[in-house]
C-alpha atoms as a PDB file:
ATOM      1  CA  UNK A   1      39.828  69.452  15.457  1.00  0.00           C
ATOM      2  CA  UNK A   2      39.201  65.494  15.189  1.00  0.00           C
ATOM      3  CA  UNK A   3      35.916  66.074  13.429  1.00  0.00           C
ATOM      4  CA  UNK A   4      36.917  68.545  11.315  1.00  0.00           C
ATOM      5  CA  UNK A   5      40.246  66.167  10.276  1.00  0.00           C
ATOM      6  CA  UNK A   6      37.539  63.400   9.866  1.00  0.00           C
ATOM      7  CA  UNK A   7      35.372  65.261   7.373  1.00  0.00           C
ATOM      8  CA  UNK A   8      38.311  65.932   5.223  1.00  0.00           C
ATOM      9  CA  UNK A   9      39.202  62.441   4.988  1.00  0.00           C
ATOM     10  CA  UNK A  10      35.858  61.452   4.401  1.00  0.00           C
ATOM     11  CA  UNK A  11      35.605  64.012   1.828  1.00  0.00           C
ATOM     12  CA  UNK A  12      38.995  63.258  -0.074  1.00  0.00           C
ATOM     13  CA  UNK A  13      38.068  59.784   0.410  1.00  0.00           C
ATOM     14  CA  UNK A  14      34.852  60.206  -1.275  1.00  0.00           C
ATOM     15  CA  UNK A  15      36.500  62.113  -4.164  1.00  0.00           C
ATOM     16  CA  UNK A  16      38.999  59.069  -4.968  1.00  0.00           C
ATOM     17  CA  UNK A  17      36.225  56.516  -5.178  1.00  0.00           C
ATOM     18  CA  UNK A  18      34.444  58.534  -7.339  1.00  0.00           C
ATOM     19  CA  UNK A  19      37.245  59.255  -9.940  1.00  0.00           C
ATOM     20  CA  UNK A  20      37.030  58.604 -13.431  1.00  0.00           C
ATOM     21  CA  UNK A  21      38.381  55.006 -14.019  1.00  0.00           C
ATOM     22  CA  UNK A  22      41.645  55.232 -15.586  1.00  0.00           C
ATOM     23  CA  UNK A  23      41.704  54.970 -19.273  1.00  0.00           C
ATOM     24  CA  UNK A  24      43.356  51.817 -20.596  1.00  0.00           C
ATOM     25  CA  UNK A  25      46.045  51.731 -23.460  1.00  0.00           C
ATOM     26  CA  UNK A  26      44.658  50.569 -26.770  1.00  0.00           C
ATOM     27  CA  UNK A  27      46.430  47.712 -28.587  1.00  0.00           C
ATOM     28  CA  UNK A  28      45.653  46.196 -32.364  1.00  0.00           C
ATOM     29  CA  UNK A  29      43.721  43.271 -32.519  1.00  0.00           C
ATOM     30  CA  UNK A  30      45.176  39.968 -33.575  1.00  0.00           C
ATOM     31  CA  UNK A  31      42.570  38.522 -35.524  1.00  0.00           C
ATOM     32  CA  UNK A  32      39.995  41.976 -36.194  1.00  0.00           C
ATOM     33  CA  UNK A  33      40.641  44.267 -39.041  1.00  0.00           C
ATOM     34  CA  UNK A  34      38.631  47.832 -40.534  1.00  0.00           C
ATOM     35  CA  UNK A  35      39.201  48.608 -44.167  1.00  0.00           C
ATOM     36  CA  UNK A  36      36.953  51.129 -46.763  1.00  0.00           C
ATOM     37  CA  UNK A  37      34.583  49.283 -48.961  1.00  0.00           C
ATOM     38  CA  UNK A  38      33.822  52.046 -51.308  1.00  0.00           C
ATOM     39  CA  UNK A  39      34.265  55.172 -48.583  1.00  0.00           C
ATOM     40  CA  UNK A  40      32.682  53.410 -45.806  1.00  0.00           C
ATOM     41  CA  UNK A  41      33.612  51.018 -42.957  1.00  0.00           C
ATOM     42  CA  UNK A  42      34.088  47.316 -42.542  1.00  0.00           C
ATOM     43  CA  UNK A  43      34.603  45.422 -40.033  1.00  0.00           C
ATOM     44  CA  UNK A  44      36.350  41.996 -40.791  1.00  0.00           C
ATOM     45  CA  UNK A  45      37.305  39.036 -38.202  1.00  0.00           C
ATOM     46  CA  UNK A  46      39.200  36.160 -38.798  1.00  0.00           C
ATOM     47  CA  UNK A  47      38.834  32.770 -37.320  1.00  0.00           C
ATOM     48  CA  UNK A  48      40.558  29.269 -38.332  1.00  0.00           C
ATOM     49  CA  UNK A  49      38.017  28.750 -41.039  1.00  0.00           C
ATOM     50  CA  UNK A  50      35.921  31.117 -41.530  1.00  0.00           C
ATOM     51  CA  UNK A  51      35.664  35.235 -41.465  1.00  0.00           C
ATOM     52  CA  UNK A  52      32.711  37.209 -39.943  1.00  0.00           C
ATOM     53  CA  UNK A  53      32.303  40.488 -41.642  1.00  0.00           C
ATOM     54  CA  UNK A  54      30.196  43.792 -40.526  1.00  0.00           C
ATOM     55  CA  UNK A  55      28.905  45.170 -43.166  1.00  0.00           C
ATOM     56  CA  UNK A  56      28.549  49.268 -43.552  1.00  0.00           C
ATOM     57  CA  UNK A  57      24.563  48.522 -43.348  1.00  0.00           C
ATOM     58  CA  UNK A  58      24.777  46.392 -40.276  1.00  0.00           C
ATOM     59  CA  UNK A  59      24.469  43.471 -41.778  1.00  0.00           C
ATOM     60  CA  UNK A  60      26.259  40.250 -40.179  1.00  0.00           C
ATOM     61  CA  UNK A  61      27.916  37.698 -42.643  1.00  0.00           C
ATOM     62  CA  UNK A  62      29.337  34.845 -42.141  1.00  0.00           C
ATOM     63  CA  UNK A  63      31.812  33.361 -44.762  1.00  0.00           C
ATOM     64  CA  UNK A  64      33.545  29.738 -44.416  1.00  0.00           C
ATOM     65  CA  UNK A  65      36.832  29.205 -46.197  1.00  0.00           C
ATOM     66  CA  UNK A  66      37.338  26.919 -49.198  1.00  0.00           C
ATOM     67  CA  UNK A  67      39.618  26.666 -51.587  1.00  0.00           C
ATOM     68  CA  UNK A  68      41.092  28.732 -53.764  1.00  0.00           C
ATOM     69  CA  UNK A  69      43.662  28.355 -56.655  1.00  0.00           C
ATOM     70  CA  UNK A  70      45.928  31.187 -55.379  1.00  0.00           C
ATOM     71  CA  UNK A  71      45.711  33.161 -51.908  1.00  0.00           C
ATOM     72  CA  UNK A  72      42.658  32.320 -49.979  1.00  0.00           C
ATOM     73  CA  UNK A  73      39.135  32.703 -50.922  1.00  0.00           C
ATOM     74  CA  UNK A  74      35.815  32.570 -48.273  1.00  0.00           C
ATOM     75  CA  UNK A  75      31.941  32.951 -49.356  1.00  0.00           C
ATOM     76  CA  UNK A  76      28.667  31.996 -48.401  1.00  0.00           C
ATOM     77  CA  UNK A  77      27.716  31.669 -51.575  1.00  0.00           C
ATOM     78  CA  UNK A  78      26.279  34.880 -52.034  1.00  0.00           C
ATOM     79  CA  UNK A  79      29.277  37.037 -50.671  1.00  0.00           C
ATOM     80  CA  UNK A  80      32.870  36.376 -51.078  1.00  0.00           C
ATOM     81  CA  UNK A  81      36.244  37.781 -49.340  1.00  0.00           C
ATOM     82  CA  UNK A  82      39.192  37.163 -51.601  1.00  0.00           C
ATOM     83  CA  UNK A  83      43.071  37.462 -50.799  1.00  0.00           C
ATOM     84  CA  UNK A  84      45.976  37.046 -53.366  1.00  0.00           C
ATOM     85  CA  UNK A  85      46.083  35.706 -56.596  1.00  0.00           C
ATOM     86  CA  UNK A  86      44.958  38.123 -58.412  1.00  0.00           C
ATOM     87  CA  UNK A  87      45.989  40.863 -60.793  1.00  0.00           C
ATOM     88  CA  UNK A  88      46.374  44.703 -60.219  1.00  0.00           C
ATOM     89  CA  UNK A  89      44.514  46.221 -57.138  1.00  0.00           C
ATOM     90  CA  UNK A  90      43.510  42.174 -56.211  1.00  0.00           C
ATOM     91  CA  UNK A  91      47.013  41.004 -55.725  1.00  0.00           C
ATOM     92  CA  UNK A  92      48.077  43.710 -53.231  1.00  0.00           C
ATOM     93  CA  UNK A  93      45.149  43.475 -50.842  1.00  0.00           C
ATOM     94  CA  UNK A  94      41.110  42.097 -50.213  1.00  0.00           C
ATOM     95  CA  UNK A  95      38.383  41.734 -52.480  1.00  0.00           C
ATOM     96  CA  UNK A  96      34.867  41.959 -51.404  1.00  0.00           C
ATOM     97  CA  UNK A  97      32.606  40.310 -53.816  1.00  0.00           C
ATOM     98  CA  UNK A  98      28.602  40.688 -53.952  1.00  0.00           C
ATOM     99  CA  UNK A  99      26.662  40.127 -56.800  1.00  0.00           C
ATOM    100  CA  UNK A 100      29.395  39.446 -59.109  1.00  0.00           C
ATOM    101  CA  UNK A 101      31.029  42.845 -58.575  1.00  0.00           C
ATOM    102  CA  UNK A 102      34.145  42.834 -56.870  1.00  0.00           C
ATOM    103  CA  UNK A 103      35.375  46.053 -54.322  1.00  0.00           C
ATOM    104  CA  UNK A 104      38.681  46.444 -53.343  1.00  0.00           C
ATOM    105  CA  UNK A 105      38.981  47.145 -49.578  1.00  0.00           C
ATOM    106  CA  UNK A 106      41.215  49.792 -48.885  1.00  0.00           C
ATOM    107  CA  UNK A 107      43.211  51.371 -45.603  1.00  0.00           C
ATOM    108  CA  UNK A 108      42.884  48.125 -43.947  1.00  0.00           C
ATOM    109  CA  UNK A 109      44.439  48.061 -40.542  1.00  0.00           C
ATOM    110  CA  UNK A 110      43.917  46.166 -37.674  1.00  0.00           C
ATOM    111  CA  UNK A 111      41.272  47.393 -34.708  1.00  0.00           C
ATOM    112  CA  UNK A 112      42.095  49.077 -31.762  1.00  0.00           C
ATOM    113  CA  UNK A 113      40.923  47.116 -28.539  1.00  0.00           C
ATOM    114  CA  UNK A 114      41.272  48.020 -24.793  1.00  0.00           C
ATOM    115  CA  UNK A 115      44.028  46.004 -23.448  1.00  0.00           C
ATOM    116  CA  UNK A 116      42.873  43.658 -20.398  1.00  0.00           C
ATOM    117  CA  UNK A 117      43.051  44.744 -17.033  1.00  0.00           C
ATOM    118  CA  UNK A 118      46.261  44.522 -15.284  1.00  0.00           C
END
């Protein structure tokens, strides 16, 4: 009877510790945003002064802040993120700029994230 009460134990034992982790709540991120550029995802992140963007082709930009008449404005140069300012579809929301063409990013929300252990 003792062995028999043992291997159940053991057993239910070895089923808890091999239990799917529970899942953790998501929560928006505070500084990480996805909007469409032109029906595809970006990935945007904000620090003090600058923004790092992922790019729909994988690409990894950096972009440092400077300023900017009205709202804010960040490029490398080649690629600039604009905010405010603006006129029409501009002044409600972000501009991507490459190559002289501007894109307005659309459905912009923050990202989900797994909120830290407790």
């Amino acid at each position: 009877m003792i062995l028999v009460r043992a291997t159940a134990l053991a057993a239910l034992l070895l089923a808890t510790a091999c239990a799917a982790p529970e899942k953790r709540e998501d929560a928006p991120s505070q500084d990480t945003i996805a909007c469409a550029l032109d029906g595809q995802r970006i990935v945007i992140r904000f620090l003090p002064d600058e923004v790092r963007l992922l790019t729909p082709d994988g690409e990894r930009v950096v972009l440092q802040k400077v300023p900017a008449a009205a709202g804010v404005r960040y490029t490398n140069g080649l690629v600039e993120l604009r905010s405010g300012g603006g006129t029409g579809a501009a002044a409600q929301g972000l501009l991507f700029v490459r190559d002289g063409t501007g894109y307005a990013l659309t459905g912009c929300a923050p990202v989900m994230v797994p909120q830290p252990a407790r």
